[in-house]
Protein backbone atom coordinates (compact mmCIF):
# COMPACT_ATOMS: atom_id res chain seq x y z
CA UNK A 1 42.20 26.22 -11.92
CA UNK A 2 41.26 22.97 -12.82
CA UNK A 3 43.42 19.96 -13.25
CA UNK A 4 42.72 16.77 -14.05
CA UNK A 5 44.52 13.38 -13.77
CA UNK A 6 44.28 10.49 -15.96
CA UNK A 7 45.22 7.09 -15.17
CA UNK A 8 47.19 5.51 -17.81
CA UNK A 9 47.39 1.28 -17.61
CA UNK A 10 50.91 2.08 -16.66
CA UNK A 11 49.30 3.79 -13.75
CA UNK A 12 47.13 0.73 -12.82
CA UNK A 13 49.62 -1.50 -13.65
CA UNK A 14 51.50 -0.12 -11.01
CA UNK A 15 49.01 0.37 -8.08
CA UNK A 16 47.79 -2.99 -8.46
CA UNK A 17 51.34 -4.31 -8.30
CA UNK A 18 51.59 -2.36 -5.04
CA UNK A 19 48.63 -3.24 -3.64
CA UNK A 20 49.46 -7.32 -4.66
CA UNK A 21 52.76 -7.11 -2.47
CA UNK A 22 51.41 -5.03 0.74
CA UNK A 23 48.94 -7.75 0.76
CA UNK A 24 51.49 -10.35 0.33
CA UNK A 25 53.48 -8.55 3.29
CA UNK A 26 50.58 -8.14 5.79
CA UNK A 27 49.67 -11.35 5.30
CA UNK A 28 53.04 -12.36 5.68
CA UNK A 29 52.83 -10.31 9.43
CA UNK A 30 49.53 -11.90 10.03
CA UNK A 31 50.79 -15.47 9.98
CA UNK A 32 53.56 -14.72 12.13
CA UNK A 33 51.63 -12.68 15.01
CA UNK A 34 48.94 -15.65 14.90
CA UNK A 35 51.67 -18.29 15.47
CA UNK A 36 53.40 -16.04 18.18
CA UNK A 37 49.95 -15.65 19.60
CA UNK A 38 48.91 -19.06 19.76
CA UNK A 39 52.90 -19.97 20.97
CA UNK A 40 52.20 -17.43 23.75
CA UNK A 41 49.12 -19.00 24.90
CA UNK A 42 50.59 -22.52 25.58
CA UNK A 43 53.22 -20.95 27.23
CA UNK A 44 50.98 -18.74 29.57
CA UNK A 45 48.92 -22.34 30.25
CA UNK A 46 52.23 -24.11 30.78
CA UNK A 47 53.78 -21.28 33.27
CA UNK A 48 50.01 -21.35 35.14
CA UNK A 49 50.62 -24.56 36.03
CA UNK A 50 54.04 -24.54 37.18
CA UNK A 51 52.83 -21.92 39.39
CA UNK A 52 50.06 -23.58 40.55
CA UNK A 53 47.58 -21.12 38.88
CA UNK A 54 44.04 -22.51 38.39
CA UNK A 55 43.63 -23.65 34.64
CA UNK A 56 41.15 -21.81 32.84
CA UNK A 57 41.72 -22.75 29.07
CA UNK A 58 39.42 -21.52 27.31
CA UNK A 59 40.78 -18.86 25.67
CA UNK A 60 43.13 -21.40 24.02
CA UNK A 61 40.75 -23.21 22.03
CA UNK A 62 37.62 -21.80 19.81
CA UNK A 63 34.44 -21.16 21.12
CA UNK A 64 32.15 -23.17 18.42
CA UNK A 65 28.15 -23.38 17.70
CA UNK A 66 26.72 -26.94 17.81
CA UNK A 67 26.09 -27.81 14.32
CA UNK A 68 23.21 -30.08 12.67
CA UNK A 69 25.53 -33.05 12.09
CA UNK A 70 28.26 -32.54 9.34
CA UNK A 71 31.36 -34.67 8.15
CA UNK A 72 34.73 -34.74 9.96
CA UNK A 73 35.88 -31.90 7.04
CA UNK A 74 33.21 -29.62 7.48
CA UNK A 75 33.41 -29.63 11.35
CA UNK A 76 37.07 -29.14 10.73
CA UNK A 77 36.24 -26.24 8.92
CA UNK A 78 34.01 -25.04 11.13
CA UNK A 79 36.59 -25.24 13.79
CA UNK A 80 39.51 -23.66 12.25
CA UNK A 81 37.17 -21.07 10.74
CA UNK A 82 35.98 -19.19 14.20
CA UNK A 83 39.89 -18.33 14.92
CA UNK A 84 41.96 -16.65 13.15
CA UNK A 85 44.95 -18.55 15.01
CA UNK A 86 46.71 -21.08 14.31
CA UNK A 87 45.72 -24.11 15.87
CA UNK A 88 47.45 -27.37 16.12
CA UNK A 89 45.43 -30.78 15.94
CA UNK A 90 45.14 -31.34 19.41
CA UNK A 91 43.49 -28.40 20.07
CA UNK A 92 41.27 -29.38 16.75
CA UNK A 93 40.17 -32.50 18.41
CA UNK A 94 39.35 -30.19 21.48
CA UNK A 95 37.08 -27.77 19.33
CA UNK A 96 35.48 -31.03 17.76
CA UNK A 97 34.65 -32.10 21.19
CA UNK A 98 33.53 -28.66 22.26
CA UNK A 99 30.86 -28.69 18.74
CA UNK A 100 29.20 -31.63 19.74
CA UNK A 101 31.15 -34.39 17.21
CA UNK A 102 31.75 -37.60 18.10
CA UNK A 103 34.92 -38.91 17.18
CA UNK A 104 34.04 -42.13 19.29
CA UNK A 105 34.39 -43.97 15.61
CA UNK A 106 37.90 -43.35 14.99
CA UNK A 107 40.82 -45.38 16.64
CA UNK A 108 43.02 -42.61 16.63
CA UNK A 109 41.42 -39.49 16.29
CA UNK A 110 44.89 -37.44 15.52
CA UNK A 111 45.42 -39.56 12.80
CA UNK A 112 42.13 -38.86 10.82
CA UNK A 113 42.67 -35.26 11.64
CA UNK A 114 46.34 -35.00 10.29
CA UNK A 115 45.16 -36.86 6.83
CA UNK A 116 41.66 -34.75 6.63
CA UNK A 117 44.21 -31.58 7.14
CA UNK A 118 46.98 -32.83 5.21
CA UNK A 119 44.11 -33.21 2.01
CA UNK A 120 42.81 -29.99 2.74
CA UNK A 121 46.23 -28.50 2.35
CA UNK A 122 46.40 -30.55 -0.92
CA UNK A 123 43.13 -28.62 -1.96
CA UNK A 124 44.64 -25.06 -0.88
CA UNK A 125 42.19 -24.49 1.73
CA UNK A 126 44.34 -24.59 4.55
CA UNK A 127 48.26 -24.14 4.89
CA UNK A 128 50.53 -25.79 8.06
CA UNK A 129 52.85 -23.56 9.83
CA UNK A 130 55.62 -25.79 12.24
CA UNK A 131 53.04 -27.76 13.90
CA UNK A 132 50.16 -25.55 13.41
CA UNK A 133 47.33 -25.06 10.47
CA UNK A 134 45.47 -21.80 9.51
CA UNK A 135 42.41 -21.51 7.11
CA UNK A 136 44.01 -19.59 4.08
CA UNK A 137 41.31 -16.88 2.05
CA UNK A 138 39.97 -19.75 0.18
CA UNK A 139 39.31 -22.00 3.38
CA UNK A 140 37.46 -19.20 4.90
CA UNK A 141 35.39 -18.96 2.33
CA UNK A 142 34.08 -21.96 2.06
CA UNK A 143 34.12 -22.70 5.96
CA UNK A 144 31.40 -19.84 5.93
CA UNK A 145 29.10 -20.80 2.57
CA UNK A 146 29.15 -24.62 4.46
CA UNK A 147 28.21 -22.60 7.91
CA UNK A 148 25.59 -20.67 5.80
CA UNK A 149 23.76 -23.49 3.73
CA UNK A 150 24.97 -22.56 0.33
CA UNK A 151 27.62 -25.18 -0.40
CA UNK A 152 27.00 -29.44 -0.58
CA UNK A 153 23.16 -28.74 0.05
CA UNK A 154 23.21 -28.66 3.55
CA UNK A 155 20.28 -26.33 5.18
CA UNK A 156 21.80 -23.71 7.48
CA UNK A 157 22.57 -24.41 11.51
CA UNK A 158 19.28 -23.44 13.20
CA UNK A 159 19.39 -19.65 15.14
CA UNK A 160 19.83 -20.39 18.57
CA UNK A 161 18.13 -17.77 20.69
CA UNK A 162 20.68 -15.69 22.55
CA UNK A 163 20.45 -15.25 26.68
């Protein structure tokens, strides 16, 4: 026997409101693990010291490639864009440190951060959770065509031979 299905727009109509609200919902879930996650962390660091535990901190912040020299955005970007946690702007700063930027020129390098994420929010590139900021889809996206070259002219990072 053979049978055959056909997909009406009804059909389609229907599976891609489906699909549009499991997306909404994992996304949902993925915001909130992240901000447990990254909650978890500081309190991990915080009990380590009250139990006089050696600090190792790394896992708290992103690892991130030097880059050729980029704006306070775009390193932002680039920062925010090799986690998929939250991270507050403290631990920003820290990641801007760890690339190689010098934020020697700003008098108070929170402040600069806040605004350049506050405007990025404005832009829908990132969104602030509590006290934290993620890279939405968008954010990502162009985070990663920056990284690669293809956006504001800027020649891709050099390959950095691996040890």
């Amino acid at each position: 026997m053979f049978y055959s299905f056909v997909m009406t727009e009804q059909n389609y109509q229907k599976a891609l409101e489906n699909a549009r609200q499991e997306l909404e919902r994992l996304l949902r879930e993925q915001s909130e693990r992240a901000v447990r996650i990254a909650t978890l962390k500081q309190t991990i660091a915080a009990l380590a010291a009250l139990c006089g535990e050696p600090q190792d901190n790394s896992d708290l912040y992103p690892t991130v490639e030097p880059t050729m020299s980029a704006g306070l955005t775009d390193a932002i970007r680039a920062v925010m864009e090799k986690t998929i946690t939250p991270l507050g702007a403290t631990q920003i700063r820290d990641g801007l440190a760890a690339q190689g930027f010098d934020l020697s020129e700003y008098a108070n390098e929170l402040a600069v951060i806040h605004n350049t994420l506050n405007r990025l929010q404005r832009q829908g590139e990132v969104v602030k959770m509590g006290n934290w900021w993620r890279l939405t889809t968008e954010g990502r996206l162009i985070a990663k065509a920056i990284a690669s070259g293809t956006m504001r002219g800027m020649p891709p990072p050099p390959k950095t031979a691996k040890k």
